[in-house]
Protein backbone atom coordinates (compact mmCIF):
# COMPACT_ATOMS: atom_id res chain seq x y z
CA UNK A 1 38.85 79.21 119.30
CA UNK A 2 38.87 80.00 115.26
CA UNK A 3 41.90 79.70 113.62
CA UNK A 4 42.94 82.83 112.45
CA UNK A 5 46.07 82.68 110.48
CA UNK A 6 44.63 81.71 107.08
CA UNK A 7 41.93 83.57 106.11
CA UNK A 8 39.94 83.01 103.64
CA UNK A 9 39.71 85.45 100.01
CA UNK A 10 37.35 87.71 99.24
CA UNK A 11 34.14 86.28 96.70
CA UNK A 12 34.10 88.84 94.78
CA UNK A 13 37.09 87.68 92.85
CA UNK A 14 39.73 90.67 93.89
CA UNK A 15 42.23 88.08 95.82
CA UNK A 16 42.89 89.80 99.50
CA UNK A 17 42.02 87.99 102.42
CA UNK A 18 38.53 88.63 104.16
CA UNK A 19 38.15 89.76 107.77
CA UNK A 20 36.78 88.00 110.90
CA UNK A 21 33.34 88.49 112.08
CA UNK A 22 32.93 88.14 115.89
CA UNK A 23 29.28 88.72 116.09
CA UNK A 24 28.64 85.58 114.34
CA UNK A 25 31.65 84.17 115.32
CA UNK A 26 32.77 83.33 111.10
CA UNK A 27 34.55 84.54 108.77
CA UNK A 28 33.11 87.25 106.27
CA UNK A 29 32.47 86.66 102.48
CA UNK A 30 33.45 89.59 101.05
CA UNK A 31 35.54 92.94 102.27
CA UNK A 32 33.51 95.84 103.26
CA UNK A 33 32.09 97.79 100.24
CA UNK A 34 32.69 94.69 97.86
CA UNK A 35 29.13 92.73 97.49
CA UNK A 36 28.58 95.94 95.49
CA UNK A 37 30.72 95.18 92.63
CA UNK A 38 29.13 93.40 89.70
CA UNK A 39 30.09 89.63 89.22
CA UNK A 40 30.38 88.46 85.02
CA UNK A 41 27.61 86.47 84.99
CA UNK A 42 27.19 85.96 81.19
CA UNK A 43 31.26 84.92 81.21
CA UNK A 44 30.35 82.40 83.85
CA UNK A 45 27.69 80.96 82.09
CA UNK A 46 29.39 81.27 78.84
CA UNK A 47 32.17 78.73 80.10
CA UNK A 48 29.71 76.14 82.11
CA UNK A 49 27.32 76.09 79.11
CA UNK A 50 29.60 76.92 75.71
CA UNK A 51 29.60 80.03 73.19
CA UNK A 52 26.40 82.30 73.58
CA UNK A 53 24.38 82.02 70.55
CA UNK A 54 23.60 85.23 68.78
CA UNK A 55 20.63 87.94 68.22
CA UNK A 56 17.62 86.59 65.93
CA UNK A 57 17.49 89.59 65.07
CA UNK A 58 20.29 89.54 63.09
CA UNK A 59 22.53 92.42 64.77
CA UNK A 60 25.24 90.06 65.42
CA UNK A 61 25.35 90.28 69.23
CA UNK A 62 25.42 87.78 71.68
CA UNK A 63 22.56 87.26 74.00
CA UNK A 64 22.19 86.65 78.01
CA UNK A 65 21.24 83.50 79.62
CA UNK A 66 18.12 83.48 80.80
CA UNK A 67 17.82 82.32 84.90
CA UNK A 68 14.19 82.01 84.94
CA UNK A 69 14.16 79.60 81.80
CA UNK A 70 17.71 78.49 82.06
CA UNK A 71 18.52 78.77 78.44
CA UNK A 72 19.68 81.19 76.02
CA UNK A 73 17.53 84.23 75.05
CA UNK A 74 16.48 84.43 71.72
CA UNK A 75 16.97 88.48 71.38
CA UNK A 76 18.70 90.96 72.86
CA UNK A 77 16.86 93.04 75.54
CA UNK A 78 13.88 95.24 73.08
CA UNK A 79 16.02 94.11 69.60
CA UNK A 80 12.46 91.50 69.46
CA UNK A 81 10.42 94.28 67.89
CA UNK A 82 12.97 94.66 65.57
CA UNK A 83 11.38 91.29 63.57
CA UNK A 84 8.25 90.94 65.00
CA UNK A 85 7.74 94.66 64.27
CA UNK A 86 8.18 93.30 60.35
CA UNK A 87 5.94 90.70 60.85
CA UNK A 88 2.89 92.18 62.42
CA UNK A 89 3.23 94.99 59.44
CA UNK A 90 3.52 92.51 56.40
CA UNK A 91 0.51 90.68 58.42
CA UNK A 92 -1.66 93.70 58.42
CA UNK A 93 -0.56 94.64 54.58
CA UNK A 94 -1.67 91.07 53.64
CA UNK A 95 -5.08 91.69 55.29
CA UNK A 96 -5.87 94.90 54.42
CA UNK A 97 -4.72 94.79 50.91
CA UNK A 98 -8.10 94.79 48.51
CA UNK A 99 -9.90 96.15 51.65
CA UNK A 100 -12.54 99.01 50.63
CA UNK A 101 -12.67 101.39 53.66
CA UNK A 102 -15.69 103.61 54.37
CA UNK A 103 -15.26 107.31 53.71
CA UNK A 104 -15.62 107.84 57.55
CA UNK A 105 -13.20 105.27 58.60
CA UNK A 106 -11.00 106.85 55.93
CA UNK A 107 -11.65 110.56 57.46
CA UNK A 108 -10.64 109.00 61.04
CA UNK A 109 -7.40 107.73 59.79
CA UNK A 110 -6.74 110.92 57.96
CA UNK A 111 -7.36 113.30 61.05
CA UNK A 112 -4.83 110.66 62.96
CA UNK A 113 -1.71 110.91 60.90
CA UNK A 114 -2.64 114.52 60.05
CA UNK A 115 0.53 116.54 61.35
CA UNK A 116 2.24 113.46 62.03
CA UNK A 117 6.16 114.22 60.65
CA UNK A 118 7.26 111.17 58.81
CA UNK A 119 10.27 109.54 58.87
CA UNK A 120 13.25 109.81 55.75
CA UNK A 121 12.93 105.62 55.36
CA UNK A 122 9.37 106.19 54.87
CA UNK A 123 9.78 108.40 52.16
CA UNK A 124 12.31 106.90 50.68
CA UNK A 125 10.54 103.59 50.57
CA UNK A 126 6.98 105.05 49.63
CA UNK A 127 8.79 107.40 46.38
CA UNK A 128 10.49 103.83 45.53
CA UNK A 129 6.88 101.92 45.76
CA UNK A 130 5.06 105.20 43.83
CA UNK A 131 7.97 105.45 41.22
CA UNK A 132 6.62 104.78 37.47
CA UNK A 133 3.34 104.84 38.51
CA UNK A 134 1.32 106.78 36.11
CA UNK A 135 -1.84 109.10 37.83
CA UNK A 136 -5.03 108.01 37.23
CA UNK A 137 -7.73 110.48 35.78
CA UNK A 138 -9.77 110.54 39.05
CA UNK A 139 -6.74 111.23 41.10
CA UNK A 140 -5.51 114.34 38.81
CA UNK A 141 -8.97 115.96 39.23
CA UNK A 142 -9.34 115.43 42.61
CA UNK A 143 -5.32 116.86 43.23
CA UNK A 144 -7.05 119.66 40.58
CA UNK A 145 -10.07 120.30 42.60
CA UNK A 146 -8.26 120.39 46.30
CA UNK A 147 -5.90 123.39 45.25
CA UNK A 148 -8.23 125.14 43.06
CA UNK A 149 -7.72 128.94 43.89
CA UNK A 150 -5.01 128.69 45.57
CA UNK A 151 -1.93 130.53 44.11
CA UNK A 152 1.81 128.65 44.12
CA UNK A 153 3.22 129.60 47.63
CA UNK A 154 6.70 130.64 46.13
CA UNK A 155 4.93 133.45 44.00
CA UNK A 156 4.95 136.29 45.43
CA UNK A 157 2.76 138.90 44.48
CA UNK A 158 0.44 136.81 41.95
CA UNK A 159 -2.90 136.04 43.22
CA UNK A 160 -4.30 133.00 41.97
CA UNK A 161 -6.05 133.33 38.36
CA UNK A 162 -3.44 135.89 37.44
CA UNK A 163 -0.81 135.26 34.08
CA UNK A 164 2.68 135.89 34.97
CA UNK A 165 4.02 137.36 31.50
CA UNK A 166 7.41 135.63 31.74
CA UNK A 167 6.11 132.65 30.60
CA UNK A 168 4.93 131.34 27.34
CA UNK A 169 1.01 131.60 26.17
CA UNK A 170 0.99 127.54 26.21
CA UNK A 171 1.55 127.71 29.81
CA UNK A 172 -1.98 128.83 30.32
CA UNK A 173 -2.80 125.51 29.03
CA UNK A 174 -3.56 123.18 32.57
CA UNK A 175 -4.16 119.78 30.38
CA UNK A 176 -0.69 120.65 29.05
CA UNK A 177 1.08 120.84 32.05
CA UNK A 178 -1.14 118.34 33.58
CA UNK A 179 0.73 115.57 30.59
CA UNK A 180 4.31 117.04 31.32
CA UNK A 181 4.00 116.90 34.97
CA UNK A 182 5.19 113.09 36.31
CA UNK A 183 3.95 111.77 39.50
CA UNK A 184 7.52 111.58 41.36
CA UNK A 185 9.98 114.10 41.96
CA UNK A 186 13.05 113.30 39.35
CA UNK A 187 15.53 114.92 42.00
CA UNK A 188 14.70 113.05 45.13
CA UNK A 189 12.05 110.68 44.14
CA UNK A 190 8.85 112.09 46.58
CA UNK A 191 5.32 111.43 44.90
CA UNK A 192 2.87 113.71 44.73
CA UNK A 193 0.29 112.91 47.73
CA UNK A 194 3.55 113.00 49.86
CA UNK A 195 4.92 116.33 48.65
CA UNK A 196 0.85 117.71 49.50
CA UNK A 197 1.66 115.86 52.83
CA UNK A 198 5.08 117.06 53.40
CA UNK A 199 5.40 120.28 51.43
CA UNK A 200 1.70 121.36 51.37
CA UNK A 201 1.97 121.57 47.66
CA UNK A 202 1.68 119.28 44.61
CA UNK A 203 4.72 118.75 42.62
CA UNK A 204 5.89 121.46 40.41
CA UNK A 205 7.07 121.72 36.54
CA UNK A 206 10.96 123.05 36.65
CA UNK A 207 12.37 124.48 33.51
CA UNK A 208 15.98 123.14 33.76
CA UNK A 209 17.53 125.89 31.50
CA UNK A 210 15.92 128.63 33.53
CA UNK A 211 13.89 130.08 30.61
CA UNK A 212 10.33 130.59 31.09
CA UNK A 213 9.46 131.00 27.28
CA UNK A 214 10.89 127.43 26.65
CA UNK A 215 8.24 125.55 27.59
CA UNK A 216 9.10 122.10 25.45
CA UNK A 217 8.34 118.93 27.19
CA UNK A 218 12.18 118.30 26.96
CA UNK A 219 12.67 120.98 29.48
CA UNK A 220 9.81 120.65 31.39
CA UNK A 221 10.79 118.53 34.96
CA UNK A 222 9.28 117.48 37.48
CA UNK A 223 10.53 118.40 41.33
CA UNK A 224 9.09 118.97 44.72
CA UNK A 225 8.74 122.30 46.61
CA UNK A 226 12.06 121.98 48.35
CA UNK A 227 13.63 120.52 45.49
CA UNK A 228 12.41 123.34 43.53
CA UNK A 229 13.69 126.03 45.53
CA UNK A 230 17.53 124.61 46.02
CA UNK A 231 17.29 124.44 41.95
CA UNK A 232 16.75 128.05 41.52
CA UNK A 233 19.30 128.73 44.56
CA UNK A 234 21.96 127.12 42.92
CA UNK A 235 21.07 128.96 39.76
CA UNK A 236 21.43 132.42 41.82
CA UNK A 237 24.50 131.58 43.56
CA UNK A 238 25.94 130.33 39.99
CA UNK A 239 26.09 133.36 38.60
């Protein structure tokens, strides 16, 4: 007959004594409902095999040990992509850099990003690449040629061809504005093909003192759409 004075404690660490199982004539491992409670694995094998090494990825956590491999992960669980992400895209800018692209292959990868929202890092660091960089003559006819006819979308009232009277006669002058115009936003930095991404306009010429008959290149700046429009709010709400 089992002893059954000294029982043994329960496995799962909480120190109260297990009960006996007749059925298989033994003594049970854990109490009833405790095999469901999680055991610290990664503080056992922390102790047995020494301090957990951390992230690759440079995040500063520790990883798991691994019990297929038995040894340390390199990552954390999906913090991998985080470099090899890096990688694969400096890889790919490294190949494709020089590359001439067909005009069809270059319609296909328009159509695929067209609508696509982009993300603030990706502006920031595109303005940042674009910044300084003067337009090329090709480029300003082409931007010239795509919005031909069509009339600024903050005008109201002025259809496209028309004079607004406001402004000064040189402002008729599109080679003038064309030299005054930069190809980044001063206020936030966007370049032009990203404003006609993001905005669905080119960059605009801002008079910073508000007065439409000074058109001097000293007052002439250069801002986005959105930019544009908190300039003139602020001016309103100034007043």
């Amino acid at each position: 007959m089992q002893n059954l004075v000294n029982p043994p404690l329960c496995k799962c660490g909480c120190g109260k004594e297990v009960t006996w199982r007749s059925a298989y004539k033994r003594w049970n491992i854990y109490i009833f409902g405790h095999h469901k409670r999680k055991i610290d694995f990664h503080e056992k094998i922390s102790a047995s095999k020494g301090i957990a090494p951390l992230c690759a990825c440079g995040c500063g956590g520790e990883v798991l040990w691994g019990k297929q491999n038995r040894c340390w992960n390199k990552f954390i669980l999906y913090h991998s992509s985080k470099v090899y992400g890096k990688i694969i895209a400096e890889k790919m800018g490294k190949a494709n850099r020089g590359k001439k692209f067909t005009k069809e292959h270059r319609k296909k990868l328009s159509d695929a990003h067209k609508g696509v929202p982009l993300s603030k890092e990706h502006i920031k660091n595109s303005a940042k690449a674009h910044r300084g960089l003067k337009r090329s003559e090709e480029s300003k006819r082409k931007t010239s040629e795509t919005l031909k006819g069509h009339a600024p979308f903050f005008v109201k009232g002025i259809k496209a061809g028309d004079f607004d009277p406001e402004y000064c006669d040189i402002w008729k002058d599109q080679s003038y504005k064309e030299e005054c115009r930069k190809s980044y936003c001063e206020i936030c930095g966007i370049t032009n093909r990203l404003s006609l991404h993001v905005c669905g306009t080119r960059l605009h010429l801002h008079h910073k003192d508000f007065n439409k008959k000074n058109c001097y290149p000293s007052n002439l700046g250069t801002v986005c759409a959105s930019c544009h429009t908190k300039e003139h709010y602020l001016e309103v709400k100034g007043r």
